[in-house]
Every structure is written in structure tokens, then in C-alpha cells.
N, C-alpha and C. Protein backbone atom coordinates (compact mmCIF):
# COMPACT_ATOMS: atom_id res chain seq x y z
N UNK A 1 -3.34 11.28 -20.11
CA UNK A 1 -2.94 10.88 -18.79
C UNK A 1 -1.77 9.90 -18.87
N UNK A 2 -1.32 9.71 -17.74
CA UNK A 2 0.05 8.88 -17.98
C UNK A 2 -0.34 7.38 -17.90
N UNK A 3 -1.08 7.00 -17.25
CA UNK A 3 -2.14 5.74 -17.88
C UNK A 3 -2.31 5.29 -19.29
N UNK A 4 -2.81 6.97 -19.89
CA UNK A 4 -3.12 6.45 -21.24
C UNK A 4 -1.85 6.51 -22.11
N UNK A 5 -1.21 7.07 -21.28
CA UNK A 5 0.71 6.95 -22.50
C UNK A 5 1.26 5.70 -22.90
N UNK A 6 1.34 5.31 -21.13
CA UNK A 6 1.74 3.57 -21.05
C UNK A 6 1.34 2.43 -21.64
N UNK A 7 0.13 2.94 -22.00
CA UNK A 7 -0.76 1.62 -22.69
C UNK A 7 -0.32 1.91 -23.91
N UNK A 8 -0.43 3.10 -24.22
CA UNK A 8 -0.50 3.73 -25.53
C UNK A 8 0.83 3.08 -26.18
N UNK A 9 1.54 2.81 -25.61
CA UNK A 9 3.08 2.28 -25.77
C UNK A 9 3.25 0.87 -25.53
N UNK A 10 2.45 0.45 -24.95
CA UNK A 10 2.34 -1.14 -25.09
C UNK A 10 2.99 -1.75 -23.73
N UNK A 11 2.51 -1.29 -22.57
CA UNK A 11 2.45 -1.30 -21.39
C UNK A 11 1.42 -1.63 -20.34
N UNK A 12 1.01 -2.63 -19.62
CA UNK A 12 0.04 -3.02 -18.90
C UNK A 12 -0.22 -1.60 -17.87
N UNK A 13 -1.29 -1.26 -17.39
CA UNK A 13 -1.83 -0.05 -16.46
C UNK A 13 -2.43 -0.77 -15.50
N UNK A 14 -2.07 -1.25 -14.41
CA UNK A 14 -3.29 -1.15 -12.84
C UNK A 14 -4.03 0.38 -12.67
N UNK A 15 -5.30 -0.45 -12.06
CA UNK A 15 -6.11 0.57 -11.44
C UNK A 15 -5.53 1.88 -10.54
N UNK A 16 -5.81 2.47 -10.29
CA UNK A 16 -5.34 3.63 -9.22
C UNK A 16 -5.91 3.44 -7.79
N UNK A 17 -4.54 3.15 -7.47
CA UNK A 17 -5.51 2.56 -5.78
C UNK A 17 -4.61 3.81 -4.85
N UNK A 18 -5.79 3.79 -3.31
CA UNK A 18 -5.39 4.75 -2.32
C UNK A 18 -3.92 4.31 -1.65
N UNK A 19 -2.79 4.98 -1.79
CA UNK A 19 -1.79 4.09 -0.83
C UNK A 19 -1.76 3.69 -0.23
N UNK A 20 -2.72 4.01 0.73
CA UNK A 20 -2.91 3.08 2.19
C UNK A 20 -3.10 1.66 2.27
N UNK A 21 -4.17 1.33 0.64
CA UNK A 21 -4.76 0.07 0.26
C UNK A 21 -3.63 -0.77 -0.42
N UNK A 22 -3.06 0.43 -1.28
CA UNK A 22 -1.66 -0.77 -2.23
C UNK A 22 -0.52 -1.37 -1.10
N UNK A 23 -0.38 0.35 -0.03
CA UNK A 23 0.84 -0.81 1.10
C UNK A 23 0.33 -2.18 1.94
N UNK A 24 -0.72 -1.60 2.04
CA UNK A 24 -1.53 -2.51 2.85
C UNK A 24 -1.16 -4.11 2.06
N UNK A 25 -1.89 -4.30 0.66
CA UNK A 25 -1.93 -5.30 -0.22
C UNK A 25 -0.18 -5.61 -0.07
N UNK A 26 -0.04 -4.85 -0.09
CA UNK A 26 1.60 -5.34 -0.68
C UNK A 26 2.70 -6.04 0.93
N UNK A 27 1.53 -5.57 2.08
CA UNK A 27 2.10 -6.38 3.31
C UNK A 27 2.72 -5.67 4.34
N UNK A 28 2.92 -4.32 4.46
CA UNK A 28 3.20 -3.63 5.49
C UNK A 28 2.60 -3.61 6.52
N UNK A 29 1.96 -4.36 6.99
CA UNK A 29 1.56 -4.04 8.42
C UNK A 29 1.95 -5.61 8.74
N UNK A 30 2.18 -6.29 8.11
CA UNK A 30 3.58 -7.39 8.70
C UNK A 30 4.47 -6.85 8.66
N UNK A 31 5.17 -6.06 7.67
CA UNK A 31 6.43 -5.93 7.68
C UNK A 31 6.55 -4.93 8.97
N UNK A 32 5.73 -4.28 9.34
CA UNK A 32 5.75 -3.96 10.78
C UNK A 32 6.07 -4.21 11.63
N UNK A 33 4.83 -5.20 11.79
CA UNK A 33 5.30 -5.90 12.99
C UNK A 33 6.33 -6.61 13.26
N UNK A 34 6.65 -6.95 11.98
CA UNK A 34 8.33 -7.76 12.21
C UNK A 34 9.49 -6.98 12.53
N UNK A 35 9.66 -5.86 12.32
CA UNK A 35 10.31 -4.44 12.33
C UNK A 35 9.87 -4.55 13.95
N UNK A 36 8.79 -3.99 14.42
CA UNK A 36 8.46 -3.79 15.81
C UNK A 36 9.15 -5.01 16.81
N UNK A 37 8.89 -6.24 16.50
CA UNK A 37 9.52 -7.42 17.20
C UNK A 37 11.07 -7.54 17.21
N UNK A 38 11.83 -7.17 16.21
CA UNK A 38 13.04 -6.69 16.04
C UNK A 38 13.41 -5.97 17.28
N UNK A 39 12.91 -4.75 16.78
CA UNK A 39 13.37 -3.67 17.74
C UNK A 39 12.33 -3.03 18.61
N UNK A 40 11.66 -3.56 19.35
CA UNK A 40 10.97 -3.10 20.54
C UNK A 40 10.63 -1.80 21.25
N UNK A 41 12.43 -1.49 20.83
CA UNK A 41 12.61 -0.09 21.50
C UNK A 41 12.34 1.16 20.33
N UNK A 42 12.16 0.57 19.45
CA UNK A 42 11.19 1.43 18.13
C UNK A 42 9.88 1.35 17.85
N UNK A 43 9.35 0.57 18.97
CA UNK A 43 7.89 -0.03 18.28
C UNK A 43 7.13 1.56 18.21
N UNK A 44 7.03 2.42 18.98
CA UNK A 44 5.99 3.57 18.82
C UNK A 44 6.47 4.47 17.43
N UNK A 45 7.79 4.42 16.75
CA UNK A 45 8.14 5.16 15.81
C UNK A 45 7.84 4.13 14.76
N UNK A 46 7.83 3.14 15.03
CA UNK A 46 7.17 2.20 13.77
C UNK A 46 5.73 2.06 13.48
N UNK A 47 5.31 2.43 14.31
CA UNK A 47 3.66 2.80 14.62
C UNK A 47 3.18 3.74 14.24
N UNK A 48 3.89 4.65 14.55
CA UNK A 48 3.56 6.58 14.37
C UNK A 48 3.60 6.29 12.82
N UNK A 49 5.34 5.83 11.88
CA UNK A 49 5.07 5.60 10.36
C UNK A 49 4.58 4.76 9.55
N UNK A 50 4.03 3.90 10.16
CA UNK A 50 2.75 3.20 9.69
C UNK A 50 1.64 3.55 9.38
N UNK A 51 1.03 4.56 10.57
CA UNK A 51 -0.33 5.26 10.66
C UNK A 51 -0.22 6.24 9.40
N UNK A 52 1.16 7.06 9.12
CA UNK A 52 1.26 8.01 8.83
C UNK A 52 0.81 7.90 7.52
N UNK A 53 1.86 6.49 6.73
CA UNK A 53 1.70 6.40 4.88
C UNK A 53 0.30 5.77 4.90
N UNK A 54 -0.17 4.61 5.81
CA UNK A 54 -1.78 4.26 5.30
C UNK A 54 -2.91 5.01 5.77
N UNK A 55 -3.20 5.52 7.32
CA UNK A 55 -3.87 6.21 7.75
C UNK A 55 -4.95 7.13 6.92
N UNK A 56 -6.21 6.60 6.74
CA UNK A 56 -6.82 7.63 5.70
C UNK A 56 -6.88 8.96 6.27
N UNK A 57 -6.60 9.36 7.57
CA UNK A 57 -6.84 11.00 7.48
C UNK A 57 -5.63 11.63 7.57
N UNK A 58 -4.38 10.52 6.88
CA UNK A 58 -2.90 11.04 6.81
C UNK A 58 -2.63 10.52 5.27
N UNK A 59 -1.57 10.33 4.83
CA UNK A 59 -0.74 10.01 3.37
C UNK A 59 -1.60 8.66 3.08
N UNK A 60 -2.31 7.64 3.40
CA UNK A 60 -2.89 6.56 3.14
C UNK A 60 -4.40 7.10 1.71
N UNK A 61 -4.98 8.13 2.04
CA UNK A 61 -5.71 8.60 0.76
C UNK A 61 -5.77 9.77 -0.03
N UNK A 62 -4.78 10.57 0.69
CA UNK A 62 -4.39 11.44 -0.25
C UNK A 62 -3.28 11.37 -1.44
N UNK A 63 -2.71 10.02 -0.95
CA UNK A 63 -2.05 9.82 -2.52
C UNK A 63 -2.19 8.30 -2.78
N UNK A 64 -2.23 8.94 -4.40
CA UNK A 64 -2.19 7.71 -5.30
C UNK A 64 -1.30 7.10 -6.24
N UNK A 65 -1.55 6.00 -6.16
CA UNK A 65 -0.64 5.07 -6.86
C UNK A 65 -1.06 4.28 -8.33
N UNK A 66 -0.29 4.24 -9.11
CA UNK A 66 -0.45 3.25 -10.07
C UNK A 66 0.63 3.10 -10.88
N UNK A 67 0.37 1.51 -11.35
CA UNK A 67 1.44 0.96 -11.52
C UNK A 67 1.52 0.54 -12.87
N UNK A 68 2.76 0.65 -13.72
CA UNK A 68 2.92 0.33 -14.95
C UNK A 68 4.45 -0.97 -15.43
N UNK A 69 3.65 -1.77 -16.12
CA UNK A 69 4.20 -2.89 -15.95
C UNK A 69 4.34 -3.78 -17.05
N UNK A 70 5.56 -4.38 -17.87
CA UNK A 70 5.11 -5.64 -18.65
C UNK A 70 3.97 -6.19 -18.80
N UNK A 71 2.79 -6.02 -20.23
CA UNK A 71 2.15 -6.94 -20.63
C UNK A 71 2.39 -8.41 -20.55
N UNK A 72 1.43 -9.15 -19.84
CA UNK A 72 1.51 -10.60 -19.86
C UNK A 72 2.61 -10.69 -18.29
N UNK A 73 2.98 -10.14 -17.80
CA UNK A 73 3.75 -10.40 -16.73
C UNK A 73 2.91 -10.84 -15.43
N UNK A 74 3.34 -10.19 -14.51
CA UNK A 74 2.91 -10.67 -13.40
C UNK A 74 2.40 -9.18 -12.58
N UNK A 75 1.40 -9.34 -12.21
CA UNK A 75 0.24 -7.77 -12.08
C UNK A 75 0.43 -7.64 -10.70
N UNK A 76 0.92 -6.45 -10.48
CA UNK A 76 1.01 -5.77 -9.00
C UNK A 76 0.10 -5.73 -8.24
N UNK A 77 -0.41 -5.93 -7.19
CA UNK A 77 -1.50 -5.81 -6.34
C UNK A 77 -2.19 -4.38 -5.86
N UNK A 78 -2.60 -3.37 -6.94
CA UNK A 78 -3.27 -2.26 -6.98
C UNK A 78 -4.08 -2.37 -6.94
N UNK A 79 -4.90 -3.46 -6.80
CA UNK A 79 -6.18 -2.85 -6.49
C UNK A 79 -7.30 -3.55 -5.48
N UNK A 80 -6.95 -3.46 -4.19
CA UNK A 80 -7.20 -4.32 -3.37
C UNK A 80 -8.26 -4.04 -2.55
N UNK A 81 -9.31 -4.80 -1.95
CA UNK A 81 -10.24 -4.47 -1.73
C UNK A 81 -10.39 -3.06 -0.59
N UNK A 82 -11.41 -2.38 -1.41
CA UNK A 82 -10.88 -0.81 0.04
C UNK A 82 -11.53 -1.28 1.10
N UNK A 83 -12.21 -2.10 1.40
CA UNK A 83 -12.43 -2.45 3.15
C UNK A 83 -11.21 -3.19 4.13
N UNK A 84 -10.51 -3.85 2.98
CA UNK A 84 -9.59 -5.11 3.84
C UNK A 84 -8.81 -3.82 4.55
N UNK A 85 -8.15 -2.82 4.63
CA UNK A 85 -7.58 -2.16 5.44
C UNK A 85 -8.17 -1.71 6.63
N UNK A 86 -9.01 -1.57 6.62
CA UNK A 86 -10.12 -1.24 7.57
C UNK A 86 -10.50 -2.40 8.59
N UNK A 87 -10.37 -3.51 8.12
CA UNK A 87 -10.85 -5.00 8.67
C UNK A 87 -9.56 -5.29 9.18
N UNK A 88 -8.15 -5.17 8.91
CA UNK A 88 -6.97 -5.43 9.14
C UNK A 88 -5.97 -4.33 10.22
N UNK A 89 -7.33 -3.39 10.32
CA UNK A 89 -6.40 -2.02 11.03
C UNK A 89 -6.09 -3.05 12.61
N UNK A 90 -6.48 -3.70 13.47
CA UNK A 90 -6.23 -3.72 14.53
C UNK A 90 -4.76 -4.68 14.77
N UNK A 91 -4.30 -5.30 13.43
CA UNK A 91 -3.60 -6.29 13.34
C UNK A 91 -2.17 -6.00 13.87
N UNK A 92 -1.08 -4.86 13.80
CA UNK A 92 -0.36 -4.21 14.48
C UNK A 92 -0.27 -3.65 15.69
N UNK A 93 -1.99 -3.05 16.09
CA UNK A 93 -1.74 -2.97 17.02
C UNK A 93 -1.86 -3.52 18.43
N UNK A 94 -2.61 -4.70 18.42
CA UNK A 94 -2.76 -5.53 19.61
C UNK A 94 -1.78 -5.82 20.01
């Protein structure tokens, strides 16, 4: 697997997380809303592609991510709890 290449080579491996959970972790649904407050007159197309990449019954769990990275560096946020998206869904849209 390409997991086991990276390591195999002397490369740190994160977990395999659902995209929905890594964008999530990584802050898109601020970067949203800041995008939405911007431009107002985009807020429903910023919405629609929001839902679209995290949305679990859209691109949010059908693909996966993982991340390969400098040993000893500084570790990507892959693997983040799978409820916090779920607990955080209303945060964009109120």
C-alpha cells in the first residue's frame, strides 16, 4: 500500500481519515463563512460547495485522505474526531 511505501522509505503516515473530517479539522467551515461574509452574493454557492466536499452522502465519505510527511515534523490533522463534524454541522449555517 502506499502507506506502507512511505514509511518503508522513512516517511511519517497519518491515519486515513473521511474528507469531510480532514476539511473539517483543517477549518473549512470557517473558511466559509469568511468567504460567505465576503461575498454575500455567493453565500448559497459557497454552501452548495461546502455540503458537497464534506457532506457524508456527497464527496465528504467517499473519499479518502492520507497524509505523508517528514518524520519528527509537525503532523497534519488526519485524524479527527468522526463526531466533531456532525456536532459542528450547524455552524455555517445559522
Amino acid at each position: 500500500m502506499l502507506g506502507d511505501a512511505a514509511q518503508a522509505a522513512g516517511a511519517a503516515v497519518s491515519a486515513i481519515a473521511d474528507q469531510g473530517n480532514w476539511l473539517d479539522a483543517l477549518g473549512i467551515r470557517e473558511r466559509a463563512a469568511t468567504l460567505a461574509t465576503i461575498a454575500p452574493e455567493r453565500r448559497e454557492e459557497i454552501m452548495t460547495a461546502l455540503d458537497r466536499l464534506t457532506d457524508e452522502d456527497e464527496m465528504g465519505e467517499l473519499f479518502k485522505v492520507l497524509a505523508i510527511f517528514a518524520p519528527g515534523g509537525p503532523s497534519p490533522k488526519a485524524s479527527p474526531d468522526p463526531f466533531a463534524r456532525r456536532a459542528q454541522a450547524l455552524i455555517v449555517r445559522a
